[in-house]
Protein backbone atom coordinates (compact mmCIF):
# COMPACT_ATOMS: atom_id res chain seq x y z
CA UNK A 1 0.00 0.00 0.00
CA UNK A 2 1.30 3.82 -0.44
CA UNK A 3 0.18 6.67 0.06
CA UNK A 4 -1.56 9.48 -1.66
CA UNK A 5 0.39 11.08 -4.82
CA UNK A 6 2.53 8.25 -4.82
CA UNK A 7 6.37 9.54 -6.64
CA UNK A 8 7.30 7.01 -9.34
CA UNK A 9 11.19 6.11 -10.25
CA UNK A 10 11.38 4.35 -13.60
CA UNK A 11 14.83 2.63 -14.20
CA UNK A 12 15.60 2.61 -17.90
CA UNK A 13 14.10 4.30 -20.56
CA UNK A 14 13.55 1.42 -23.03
CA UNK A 15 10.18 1.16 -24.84
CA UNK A 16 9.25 -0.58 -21.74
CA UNK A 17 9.75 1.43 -19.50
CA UNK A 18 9.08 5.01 -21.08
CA UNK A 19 5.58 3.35 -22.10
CA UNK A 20 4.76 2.95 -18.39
CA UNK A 21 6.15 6.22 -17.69
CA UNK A 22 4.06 7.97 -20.04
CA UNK A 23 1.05 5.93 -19.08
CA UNK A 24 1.24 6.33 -15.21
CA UNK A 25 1.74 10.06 -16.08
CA UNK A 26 -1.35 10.57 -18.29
CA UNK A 27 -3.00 8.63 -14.99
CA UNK A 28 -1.73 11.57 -12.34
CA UNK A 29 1.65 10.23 -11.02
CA UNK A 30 4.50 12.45 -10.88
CA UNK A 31 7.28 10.19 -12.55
CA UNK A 32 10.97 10.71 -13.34
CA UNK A 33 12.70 7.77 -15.49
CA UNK A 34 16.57 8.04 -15.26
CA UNK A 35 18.84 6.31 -18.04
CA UNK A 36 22.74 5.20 -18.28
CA UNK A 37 22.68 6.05 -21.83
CA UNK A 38 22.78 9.33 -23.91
CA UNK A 39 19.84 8.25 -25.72
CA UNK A 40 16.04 5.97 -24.79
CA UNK A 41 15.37 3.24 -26.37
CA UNK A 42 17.57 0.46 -24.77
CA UNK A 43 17.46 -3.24 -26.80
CA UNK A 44 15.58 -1.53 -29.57
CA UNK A 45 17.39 1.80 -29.76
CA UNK A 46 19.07 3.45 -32.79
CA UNK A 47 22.44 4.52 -32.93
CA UNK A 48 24.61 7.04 -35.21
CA UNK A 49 27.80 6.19 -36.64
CA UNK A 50 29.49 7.67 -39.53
CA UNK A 51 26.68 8.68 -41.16
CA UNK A 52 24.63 5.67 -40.52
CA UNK A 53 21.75 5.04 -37.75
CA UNK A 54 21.82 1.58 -37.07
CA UNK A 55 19.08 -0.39 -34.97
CA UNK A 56 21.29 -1.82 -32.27
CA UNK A 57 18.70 -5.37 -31.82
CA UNK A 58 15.34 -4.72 -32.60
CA UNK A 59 14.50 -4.30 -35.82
CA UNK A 60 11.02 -4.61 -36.85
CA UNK A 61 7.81 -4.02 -34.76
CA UNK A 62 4.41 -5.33 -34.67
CA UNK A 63 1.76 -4.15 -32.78
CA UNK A 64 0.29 -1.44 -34.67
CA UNK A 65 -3.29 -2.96 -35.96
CA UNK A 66 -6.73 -1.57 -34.61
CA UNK A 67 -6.32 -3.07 -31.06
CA UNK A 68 -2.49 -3.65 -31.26
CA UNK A 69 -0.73 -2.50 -27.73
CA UNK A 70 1.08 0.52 -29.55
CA UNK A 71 -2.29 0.83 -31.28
CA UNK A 72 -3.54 1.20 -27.53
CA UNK A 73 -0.96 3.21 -26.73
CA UNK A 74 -0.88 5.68 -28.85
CA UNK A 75 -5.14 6.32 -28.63
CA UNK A 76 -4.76 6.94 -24.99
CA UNK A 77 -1.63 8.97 -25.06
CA UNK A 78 -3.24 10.82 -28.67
CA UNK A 79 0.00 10.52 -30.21
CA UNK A 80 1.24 9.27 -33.45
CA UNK A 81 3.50 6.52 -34.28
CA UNK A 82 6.45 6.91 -37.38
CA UNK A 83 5.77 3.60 -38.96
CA UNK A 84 4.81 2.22 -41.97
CA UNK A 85 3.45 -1.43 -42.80
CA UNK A 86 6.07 -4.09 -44.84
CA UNK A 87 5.25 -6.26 -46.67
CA UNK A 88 6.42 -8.87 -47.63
CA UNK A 89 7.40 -8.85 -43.58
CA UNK A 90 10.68 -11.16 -44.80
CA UNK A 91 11.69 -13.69 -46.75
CA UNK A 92 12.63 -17.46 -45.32
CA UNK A 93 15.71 -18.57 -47.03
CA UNK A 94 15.74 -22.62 -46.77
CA UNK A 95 18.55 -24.68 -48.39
CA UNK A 96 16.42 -25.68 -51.43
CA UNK A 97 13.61 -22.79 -51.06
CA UNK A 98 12.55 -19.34 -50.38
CA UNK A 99 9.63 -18.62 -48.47
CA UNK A 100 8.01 -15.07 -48.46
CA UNK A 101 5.98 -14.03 -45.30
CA UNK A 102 3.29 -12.16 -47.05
CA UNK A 103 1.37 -9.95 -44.55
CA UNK A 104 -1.61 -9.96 -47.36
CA UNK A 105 -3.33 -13.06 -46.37
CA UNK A 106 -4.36 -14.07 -49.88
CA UNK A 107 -0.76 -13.92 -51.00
CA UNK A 108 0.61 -15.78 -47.98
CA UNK A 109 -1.79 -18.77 -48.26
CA UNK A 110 -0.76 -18.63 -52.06
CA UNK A 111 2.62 -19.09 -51.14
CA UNK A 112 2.22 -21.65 -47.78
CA UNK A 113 0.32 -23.97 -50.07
CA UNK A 114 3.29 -24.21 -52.78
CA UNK A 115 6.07 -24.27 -50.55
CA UNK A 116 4.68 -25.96 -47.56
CA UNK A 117 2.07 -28.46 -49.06
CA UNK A 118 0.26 -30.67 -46.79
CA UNK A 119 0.39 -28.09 -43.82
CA UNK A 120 -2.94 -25.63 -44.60
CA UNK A 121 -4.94 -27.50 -41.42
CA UNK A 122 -2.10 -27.02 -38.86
CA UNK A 123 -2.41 -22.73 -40.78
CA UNK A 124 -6.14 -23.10 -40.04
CA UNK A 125 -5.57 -24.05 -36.49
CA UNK A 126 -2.84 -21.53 -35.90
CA UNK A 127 -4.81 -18.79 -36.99
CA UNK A 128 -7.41 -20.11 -35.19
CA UNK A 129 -5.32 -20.01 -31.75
CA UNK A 130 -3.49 -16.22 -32.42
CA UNK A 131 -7.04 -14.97 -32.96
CA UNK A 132 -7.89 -16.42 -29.35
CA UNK A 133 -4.39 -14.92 -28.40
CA UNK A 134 -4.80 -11.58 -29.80
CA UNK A 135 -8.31 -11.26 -28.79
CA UNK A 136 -6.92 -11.75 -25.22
CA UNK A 137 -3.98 -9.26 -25.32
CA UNK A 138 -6.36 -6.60 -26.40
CA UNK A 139 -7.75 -6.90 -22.86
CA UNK A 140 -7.01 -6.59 -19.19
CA UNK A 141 -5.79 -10.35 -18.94
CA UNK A 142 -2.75 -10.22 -16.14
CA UNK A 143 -0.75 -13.57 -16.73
CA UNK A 144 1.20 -15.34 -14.62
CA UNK A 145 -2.23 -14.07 -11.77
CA UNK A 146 -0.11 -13.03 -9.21
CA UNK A 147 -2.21 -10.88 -5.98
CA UNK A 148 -6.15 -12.11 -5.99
CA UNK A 149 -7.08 -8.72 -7.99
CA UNK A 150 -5.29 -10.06 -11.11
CA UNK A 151 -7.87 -13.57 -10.41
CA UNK A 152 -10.59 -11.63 -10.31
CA UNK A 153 -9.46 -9.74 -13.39
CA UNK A 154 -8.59 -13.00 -15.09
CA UNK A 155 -12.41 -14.20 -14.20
CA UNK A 156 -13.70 -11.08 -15.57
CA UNK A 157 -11.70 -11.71 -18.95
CA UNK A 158 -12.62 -14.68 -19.95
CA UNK A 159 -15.49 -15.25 -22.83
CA UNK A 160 -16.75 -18.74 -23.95
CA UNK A 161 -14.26 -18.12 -27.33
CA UNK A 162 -11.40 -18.11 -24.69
CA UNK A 163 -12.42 -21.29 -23.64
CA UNK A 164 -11.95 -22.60 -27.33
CA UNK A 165 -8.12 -22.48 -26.60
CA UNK A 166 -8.06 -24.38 -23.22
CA UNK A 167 -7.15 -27.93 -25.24
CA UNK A 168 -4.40 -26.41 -25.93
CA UNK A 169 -2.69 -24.43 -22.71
CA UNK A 170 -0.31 -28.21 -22.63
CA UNK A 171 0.04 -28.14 -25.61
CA UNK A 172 3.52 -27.47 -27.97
CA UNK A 173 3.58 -26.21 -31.89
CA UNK A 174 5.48 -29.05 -32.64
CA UNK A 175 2.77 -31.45 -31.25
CA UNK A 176 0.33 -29.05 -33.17
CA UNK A 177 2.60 -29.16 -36.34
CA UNK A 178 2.97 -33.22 -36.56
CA UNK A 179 -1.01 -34.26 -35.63
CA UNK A 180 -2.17 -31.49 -38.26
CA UNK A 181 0.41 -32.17 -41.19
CA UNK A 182 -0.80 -34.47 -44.68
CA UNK A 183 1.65 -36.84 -44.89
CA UNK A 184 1.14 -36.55 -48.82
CA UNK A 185 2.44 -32.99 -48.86
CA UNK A 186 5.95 -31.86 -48.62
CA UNK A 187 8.72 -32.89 -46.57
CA UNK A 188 7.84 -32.65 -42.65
CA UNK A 189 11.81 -31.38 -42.28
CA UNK A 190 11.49 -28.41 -44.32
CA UNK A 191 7.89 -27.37 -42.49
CA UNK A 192 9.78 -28.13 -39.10
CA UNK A 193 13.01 -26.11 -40.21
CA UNK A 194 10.62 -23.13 -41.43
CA UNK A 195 9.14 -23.29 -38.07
CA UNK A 196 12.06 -23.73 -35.78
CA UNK A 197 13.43 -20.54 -37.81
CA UNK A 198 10.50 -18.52 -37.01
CA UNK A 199 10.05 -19.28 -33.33
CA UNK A 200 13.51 -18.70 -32.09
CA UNK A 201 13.27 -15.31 -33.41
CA UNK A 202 9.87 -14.80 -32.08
CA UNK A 203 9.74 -16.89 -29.02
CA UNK A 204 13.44 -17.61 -28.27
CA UNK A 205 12.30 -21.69 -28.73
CA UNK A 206 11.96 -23.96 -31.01
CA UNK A 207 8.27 -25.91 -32.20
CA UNK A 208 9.59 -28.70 -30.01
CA UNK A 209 9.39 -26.50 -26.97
CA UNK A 210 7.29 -23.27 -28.07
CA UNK A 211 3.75 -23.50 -25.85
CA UNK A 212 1.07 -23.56 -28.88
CA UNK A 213 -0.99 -20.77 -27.53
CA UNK A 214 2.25 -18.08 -27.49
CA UNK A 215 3.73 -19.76 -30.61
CA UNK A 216 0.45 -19.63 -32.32
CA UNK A 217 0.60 -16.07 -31.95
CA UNK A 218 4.22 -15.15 -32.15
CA UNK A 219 3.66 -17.00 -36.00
CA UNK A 220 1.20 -14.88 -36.84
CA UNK A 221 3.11 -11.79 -36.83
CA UNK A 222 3.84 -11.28 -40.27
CA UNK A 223 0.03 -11.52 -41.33
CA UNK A 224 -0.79 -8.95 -38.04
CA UNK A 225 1.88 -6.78 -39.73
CA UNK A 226 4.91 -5.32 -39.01
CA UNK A 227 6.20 -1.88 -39.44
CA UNK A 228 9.30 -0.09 -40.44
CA UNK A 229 9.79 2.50 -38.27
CA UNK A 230 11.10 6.07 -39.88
CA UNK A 231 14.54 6.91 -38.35
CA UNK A 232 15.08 3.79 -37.32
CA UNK A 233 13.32 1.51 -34.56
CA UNK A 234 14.79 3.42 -31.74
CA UNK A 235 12.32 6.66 -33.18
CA UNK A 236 9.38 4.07 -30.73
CA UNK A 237 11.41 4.70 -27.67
CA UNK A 238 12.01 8.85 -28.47
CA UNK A 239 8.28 9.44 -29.47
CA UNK A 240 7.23 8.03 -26.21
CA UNK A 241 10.23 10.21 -24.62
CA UNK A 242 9.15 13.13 -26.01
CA UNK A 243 5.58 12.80 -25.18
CA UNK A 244 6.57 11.79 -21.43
CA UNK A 245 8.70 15.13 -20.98
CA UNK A 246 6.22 17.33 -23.12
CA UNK A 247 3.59 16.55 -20.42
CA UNK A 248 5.37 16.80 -17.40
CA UNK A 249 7.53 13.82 -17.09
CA UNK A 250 11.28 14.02 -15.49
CA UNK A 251 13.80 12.63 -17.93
CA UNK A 252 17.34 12.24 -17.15
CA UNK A 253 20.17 10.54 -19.19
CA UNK A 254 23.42 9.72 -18.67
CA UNK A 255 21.93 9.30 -14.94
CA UNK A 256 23.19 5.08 -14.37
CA UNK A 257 21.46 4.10 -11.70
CA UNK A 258 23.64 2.10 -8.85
CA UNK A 259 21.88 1.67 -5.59
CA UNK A 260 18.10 1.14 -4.54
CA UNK A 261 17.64 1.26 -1.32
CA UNK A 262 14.74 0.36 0.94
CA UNK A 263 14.14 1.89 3.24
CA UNK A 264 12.14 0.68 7.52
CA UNK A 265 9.31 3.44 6.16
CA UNK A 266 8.66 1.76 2.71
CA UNK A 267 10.38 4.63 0.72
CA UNK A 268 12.49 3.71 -1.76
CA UNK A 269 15.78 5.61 -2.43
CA UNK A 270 17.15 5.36 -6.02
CA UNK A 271 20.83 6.59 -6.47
CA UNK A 272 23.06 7.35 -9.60
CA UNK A 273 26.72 6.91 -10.70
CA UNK A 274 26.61 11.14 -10.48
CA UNK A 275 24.88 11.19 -7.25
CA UNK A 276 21.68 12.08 -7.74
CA UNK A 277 19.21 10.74 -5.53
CA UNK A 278 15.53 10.10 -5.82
CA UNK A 279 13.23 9.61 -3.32
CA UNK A 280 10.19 6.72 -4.76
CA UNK A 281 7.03 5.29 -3.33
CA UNK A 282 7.06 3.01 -6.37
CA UNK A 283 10.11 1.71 -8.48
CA UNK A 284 9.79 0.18 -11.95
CA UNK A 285 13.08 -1.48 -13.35
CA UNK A 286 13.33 -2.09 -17.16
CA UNK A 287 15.52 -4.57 -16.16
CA UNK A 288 16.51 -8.08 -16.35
CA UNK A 289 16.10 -9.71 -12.58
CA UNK A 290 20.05 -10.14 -12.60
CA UNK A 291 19.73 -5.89 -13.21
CA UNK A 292 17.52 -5.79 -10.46
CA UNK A 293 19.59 -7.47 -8.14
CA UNK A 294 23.06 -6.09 -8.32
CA UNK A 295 21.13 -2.65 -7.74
CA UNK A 296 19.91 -4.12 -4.44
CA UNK A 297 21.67 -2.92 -1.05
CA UNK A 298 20.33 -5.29 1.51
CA UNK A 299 20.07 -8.98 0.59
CA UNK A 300 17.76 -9.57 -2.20
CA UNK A 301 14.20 -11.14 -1.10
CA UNK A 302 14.53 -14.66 -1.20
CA UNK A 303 11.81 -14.44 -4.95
CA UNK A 304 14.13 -12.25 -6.13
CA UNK A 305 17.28 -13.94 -4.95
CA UNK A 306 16.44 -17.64 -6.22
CA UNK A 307 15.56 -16.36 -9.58
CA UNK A 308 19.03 -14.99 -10.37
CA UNK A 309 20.53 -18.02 -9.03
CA UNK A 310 18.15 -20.65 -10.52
CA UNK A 311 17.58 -19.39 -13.84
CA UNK A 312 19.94 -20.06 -16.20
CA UNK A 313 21.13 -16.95 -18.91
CA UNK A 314 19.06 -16.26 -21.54
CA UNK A 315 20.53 -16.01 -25.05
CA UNK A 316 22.53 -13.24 -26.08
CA UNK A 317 23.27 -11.60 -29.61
CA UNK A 318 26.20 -11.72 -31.99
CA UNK A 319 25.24 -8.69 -34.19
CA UNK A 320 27.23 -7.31 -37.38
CA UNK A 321 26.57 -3.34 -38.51
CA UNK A 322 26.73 -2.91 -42.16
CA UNK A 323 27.03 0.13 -43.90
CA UNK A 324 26.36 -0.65 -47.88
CA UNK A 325 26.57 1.31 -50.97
CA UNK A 326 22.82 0.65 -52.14
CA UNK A 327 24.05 0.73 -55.79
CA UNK A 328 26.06 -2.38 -55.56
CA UNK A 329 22.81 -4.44 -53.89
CA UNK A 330 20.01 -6.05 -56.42
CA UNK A 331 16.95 -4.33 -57.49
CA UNK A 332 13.66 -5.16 -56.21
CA UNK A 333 14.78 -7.17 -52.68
CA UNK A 334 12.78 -7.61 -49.99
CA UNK A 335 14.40 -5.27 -46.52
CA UNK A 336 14.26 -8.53 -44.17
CA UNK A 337 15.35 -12.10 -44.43
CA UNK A 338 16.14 -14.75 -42.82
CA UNK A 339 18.73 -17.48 -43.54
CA UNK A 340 18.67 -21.21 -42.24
CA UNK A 341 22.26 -22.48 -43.35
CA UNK A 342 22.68 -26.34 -42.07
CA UNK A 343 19.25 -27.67 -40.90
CA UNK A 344 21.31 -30.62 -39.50
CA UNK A 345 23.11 -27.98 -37.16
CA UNK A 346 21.62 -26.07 -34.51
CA UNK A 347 20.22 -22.98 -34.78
CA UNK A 348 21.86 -19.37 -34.10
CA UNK A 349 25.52 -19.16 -33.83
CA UNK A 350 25.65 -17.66 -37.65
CA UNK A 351 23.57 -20.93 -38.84
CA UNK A 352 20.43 -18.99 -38.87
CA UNK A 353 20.80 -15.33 -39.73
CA UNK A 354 18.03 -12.27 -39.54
CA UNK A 355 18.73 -9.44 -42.21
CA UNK A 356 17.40 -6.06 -41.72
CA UNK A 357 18.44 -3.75 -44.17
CA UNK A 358 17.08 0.39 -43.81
CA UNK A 359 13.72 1.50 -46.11
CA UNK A 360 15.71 2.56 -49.43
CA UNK A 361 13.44 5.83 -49.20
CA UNK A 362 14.15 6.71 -45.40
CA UNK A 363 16.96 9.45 -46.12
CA UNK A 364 17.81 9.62 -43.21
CA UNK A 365 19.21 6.05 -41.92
CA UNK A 366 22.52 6.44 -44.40
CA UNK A 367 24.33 9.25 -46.29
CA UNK A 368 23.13 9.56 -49.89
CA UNK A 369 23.37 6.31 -52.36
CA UNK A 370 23.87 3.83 -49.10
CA UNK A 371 21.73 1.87 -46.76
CA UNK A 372 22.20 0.70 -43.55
CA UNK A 373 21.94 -3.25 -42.29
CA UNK A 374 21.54 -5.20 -38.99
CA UNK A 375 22.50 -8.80 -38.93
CA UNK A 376 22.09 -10.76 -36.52
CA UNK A 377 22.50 -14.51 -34.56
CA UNK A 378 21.52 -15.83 -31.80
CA UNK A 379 24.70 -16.73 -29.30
CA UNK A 380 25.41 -18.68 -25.87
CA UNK A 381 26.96 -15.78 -24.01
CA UNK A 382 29.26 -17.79 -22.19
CA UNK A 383 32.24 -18.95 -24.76
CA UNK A 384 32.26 -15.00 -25.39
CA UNK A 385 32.79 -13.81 -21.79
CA UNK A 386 35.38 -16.73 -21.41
CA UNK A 387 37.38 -15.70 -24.08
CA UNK A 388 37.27 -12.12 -23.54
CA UNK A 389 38.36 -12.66 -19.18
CA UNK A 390 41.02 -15.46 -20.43
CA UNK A 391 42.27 -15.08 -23.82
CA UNK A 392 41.58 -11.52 -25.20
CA UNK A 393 43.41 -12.71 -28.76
CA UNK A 394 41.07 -16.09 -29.22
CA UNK A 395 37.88 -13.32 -28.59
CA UNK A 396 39.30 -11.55 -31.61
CA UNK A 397 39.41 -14.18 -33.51
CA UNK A 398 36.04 -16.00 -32.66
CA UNK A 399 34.92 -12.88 -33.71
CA UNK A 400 36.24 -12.83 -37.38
CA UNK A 401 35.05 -15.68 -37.73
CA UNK A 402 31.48 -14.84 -36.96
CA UNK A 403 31.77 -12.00 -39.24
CA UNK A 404 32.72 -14.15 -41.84
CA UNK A 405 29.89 -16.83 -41.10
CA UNK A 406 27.19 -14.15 -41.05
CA UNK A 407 28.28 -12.63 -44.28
CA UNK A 408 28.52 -15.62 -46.07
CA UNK A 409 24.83 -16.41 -44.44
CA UNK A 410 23.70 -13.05 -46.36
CA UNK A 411 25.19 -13.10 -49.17
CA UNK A 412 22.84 -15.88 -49.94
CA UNK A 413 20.26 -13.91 -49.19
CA UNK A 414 21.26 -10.79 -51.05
CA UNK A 415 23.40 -11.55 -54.19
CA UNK A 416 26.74 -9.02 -53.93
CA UNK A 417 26.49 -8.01 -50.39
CA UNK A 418 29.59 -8.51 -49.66
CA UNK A 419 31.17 -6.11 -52.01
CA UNK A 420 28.93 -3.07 -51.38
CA UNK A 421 29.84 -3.13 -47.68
CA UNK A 422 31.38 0.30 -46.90
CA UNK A 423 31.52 -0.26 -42.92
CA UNK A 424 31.45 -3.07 -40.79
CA UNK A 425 30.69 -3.29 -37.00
CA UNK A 426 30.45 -6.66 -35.05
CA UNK A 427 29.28 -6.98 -31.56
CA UNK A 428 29.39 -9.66 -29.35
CA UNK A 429 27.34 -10.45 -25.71
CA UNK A 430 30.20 -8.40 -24.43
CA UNK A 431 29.68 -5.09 -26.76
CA UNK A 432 25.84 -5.36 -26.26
CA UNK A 433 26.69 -4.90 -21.92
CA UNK A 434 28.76 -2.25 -22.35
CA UNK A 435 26.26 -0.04 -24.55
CA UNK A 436 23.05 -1.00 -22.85
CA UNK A 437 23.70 -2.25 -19.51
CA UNK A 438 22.16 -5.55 -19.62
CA UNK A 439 24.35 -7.85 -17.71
CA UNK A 440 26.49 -10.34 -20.15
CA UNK A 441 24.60 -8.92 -22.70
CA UNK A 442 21.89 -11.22 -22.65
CA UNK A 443 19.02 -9.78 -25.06
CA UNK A 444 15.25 -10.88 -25.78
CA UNK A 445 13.54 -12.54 -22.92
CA UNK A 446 13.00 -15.65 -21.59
CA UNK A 447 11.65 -18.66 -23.87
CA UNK A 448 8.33 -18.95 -23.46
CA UNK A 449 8.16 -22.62 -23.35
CA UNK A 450 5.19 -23.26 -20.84
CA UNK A 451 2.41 -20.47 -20.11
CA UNK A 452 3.05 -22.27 -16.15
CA UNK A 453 6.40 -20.86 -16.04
CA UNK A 454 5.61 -17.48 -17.33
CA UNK A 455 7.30 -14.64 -15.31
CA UNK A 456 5.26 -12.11 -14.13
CA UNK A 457 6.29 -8.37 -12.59
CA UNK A 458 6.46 -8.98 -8.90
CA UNK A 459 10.01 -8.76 -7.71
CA UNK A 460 9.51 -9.87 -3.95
CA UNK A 461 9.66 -6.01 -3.06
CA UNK A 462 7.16 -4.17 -2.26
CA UNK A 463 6.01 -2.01 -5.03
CA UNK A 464 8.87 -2.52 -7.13
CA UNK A 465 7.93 -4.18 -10.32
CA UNK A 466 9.89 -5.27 -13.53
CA UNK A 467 8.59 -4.48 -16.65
CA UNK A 468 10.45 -4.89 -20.05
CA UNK A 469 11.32 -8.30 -21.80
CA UNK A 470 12.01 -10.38 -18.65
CA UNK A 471 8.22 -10.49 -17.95
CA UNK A 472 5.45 -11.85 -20.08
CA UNK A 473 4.61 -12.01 -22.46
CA UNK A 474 8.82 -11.18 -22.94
CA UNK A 475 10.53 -10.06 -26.04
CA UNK A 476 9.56 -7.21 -29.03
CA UNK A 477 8.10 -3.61 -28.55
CA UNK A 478 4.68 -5.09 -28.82
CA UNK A 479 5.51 -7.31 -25.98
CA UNK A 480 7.27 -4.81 -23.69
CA UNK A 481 4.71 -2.84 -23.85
CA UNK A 482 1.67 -5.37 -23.04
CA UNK A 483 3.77 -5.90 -19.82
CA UNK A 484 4.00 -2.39 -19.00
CA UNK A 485 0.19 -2.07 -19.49
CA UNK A 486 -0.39 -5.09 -16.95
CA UNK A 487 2.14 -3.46 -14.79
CA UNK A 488 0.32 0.05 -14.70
CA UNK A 489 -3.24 -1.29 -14.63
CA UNK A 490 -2.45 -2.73 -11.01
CA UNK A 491 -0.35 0.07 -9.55
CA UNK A 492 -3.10 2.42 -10.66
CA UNK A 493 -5.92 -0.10 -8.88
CA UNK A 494 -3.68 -0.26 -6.06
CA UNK A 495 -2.12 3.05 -5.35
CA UNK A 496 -4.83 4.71 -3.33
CA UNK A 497 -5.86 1.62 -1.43
């Protein structure tokens, strides 16, 4: 319980974060938000370099669609987004096929049934379950229930259609994908491949582990639609930034904070590497729970405490920042793909490659006749911090020889790569710590392998919550900011209790 007027302290200004901010704000809190960088945005912020802006993880968002959280978002707050639907959302490289993800549904059923025959009634059944999904993110539905207000919310949210999914909540895609596939069609591999691409992007899983409910959903991105967003993807995070300070709201960069202390009366006491000190009633971190816990002064609550030691690191990125002269690319590619090298290897670790290259009209992501690119892998942060503690010269050249696996990956993608590159950044678990705080550099959530085992916001502190990718529903804008909104809607029941 706090008081009336109740001061908020928001640590980090990811999209998170400044979405809770801004909402809490618009609801009558005073809030400050204080950020170690120069810049918001966080695991989905945009950064200059020679001319370029590159999108340091994050790439694309989804979200955006008549009751779409940023479509929520923005009604409430009256602002407007930068972003503009894609489509095709990417393209699936396979060994022996390409596979477009058409956002037009027509065009993406066109192209499932040539290059996936034998899998349209597992499609039906998907589409069937995101619906369900969707239709349930568009409303107050607080999962994992977690004081007996979310329950009763829960109770409140549930319609007979929601029951339609409950065969399911056990379930796994890959159960889904083999009891719904026509043995006459194609090869089972290449549908399992395709999907095992998709989800580790979209649920950090594969179909053999993905829960069929979040899977369902996190599948049907492409034909919910993503965006590109103008300026890059980090444009989310300063929109809401600008907003948040236009109306009030305290922001402070280059403010890291170090210390949160709580104190016998309930306050909370936030502290910075330049000594600034804010008092809180309230605390949000958009931060990991290993964040949370080297901020914490006393001994962690035992919640808190068992998490960091029980739960093993998420994964963590090996990126590459390309700076291309557009002239030397092909005409007419797609801006996104993804490449599946050896299906008889595991994924990530420059077998499977995302490829985010800038809108060819957005002037301002490159300098005149160039275009900037994200790449990107998913990596087991460990070998990386090894290397770099114990053998600073094998780090260097692990390293190369990512860079070389990832643009060999591409250039399969996109014919001539290679030679228009103009600039080339890598960055490793280690490079991703440094710039946005997030220990080892572990990036995108949590898998969300069983809807059981969900993470929700409670940290075992009293009225400090986490909110960002580390809760559910976890990883991309979208899902940051359906967290924050679960996070807000209970602070703002609670508050004046």
């Amino acid at each position: 319980m706090v008081k009336k007027d109740p001061k908020v302290v928001v640590i980090g200004a990811g999209v998170g974060g400044l979405t809770a901010a801004s909402l809490l704000l618009k609801a009558g809190f005073p809030v400050t938000v204080l950020e170690a960088h120069v810049y918001a945005g966080g695991s989905a912020g945009t950064f200059f370099h020679k001319g370029y802006r590159f999108d340091a993880g994050a790439t694309l968002a989804g979200g955006f669609s008549p009751g779409g959280p940023h479509a929520q978002v923005a009604e409430i707050l009256d602002l407007s987004w930068p972003v503009k639907p894609v489509d095709p959302a990417w393209v699936v490289h396979l060994p022996d096929k390409d596979i477009t993800q058409w956002a037009n549904q027509a065009r993406w059923e066109e192209e499932r049934r040539e290059k996936l025959p034998g899998t349209e009634d597992f499609w039906r059944l998907q589409e069937k379950l995101a619906t369900v999904s969707w239709d349930i993110s568009a409303r107050p539905f607080p999962w994992p229930p977690q004081t007996m207000g979310d329950l009763w919310t829960l109770g409140r949210a549930i319609k007979p259609s929601t029951m339609a999914a409950a065969p399911y909540l056990a379930r796994t895609i890959d159960s889904l994908a083999r009891s719904r596939f026509s043995a006459n069609g194609s090869s089972f591999d290449d549908f399992r491949n395709f999907l095992d691409a998709q989800l580790l992007i979209s649920a950090q899983t594969t179909a053999a582990r993905a829960n069929a409910l979040y899977g369902s959903a996190a599948l049907d991105l492409p034909r919910r639609g993503v965006n590109h967003v103008h300026g890059g993807i980090g444009n989310l995070a300063t929109t809401l930034a600008e907003w948040f300070s236009h109306h009030g709201g305290e922001l402070q960069f280059r403010q890291q904070v170090n210390e949160l202390v709580i104190r016998g009366d309930g306050k909370k006491l936030v502290r910075t590497n330049k000594g600034m000190e804010v008092e809180a009633d309230i605390v949000l971190a958009n931060l990991t729970p290993w964040g949370l816990a080297k901020l914490v002064t006393d001994k962690a609550p035992p919640f808190l405490e068992q998490t960091v030691r029980q739960t093993p690191p998420t994964w963590g990125a090996f990126t590459l920042y390309l700076g291309l002269n557009a002239g030397k690319l092909p005409g007419g590619i797609a801006d996104h793909h993804q490449v599946l090298v050896d299906p008889g290897k595991p994924l990530g670790e420059g077998n499977s490659v995302f490829i985010s290259l800038s809108e060819a009209t957005d002037e301002s992501r490159a300098p005149a006749g160039h275009r900037a690119a994200t790449l990107s892998t998913h990596t087991s942060i460990a070998p990386w911090w090894q290397l770099k503690e114990k053998d600073f010269v094998a780090y260097e050249e692990r390293k190369a020889e990512y860079v070389n696996r990832m643009l060999t990956a591409a250039e399969r993608a996109i014919p001539g790569l290679q030679k228009a590159v103009r600039l080339c950044l890598p960055g490793t678990p280690v490079t991703f710590e440094r710039f946005t705080r997030r220990p080892k550099g572990m990036v995108g959530g949590f898998a969300q392998e069983s809807l059981f085992s969900a993470r929700g916001p409670a940290t075992g502190l009293p009225n400090v919550w986490l909110v960002g990718d580390s809760i559910f529903p976890g990883q991309s804008t979208a899902g940051v900011t359906l967290g924050a909104m679960r996070v807000v809607t209970s602070i703002t029941q609670n508050a004046y209790s």
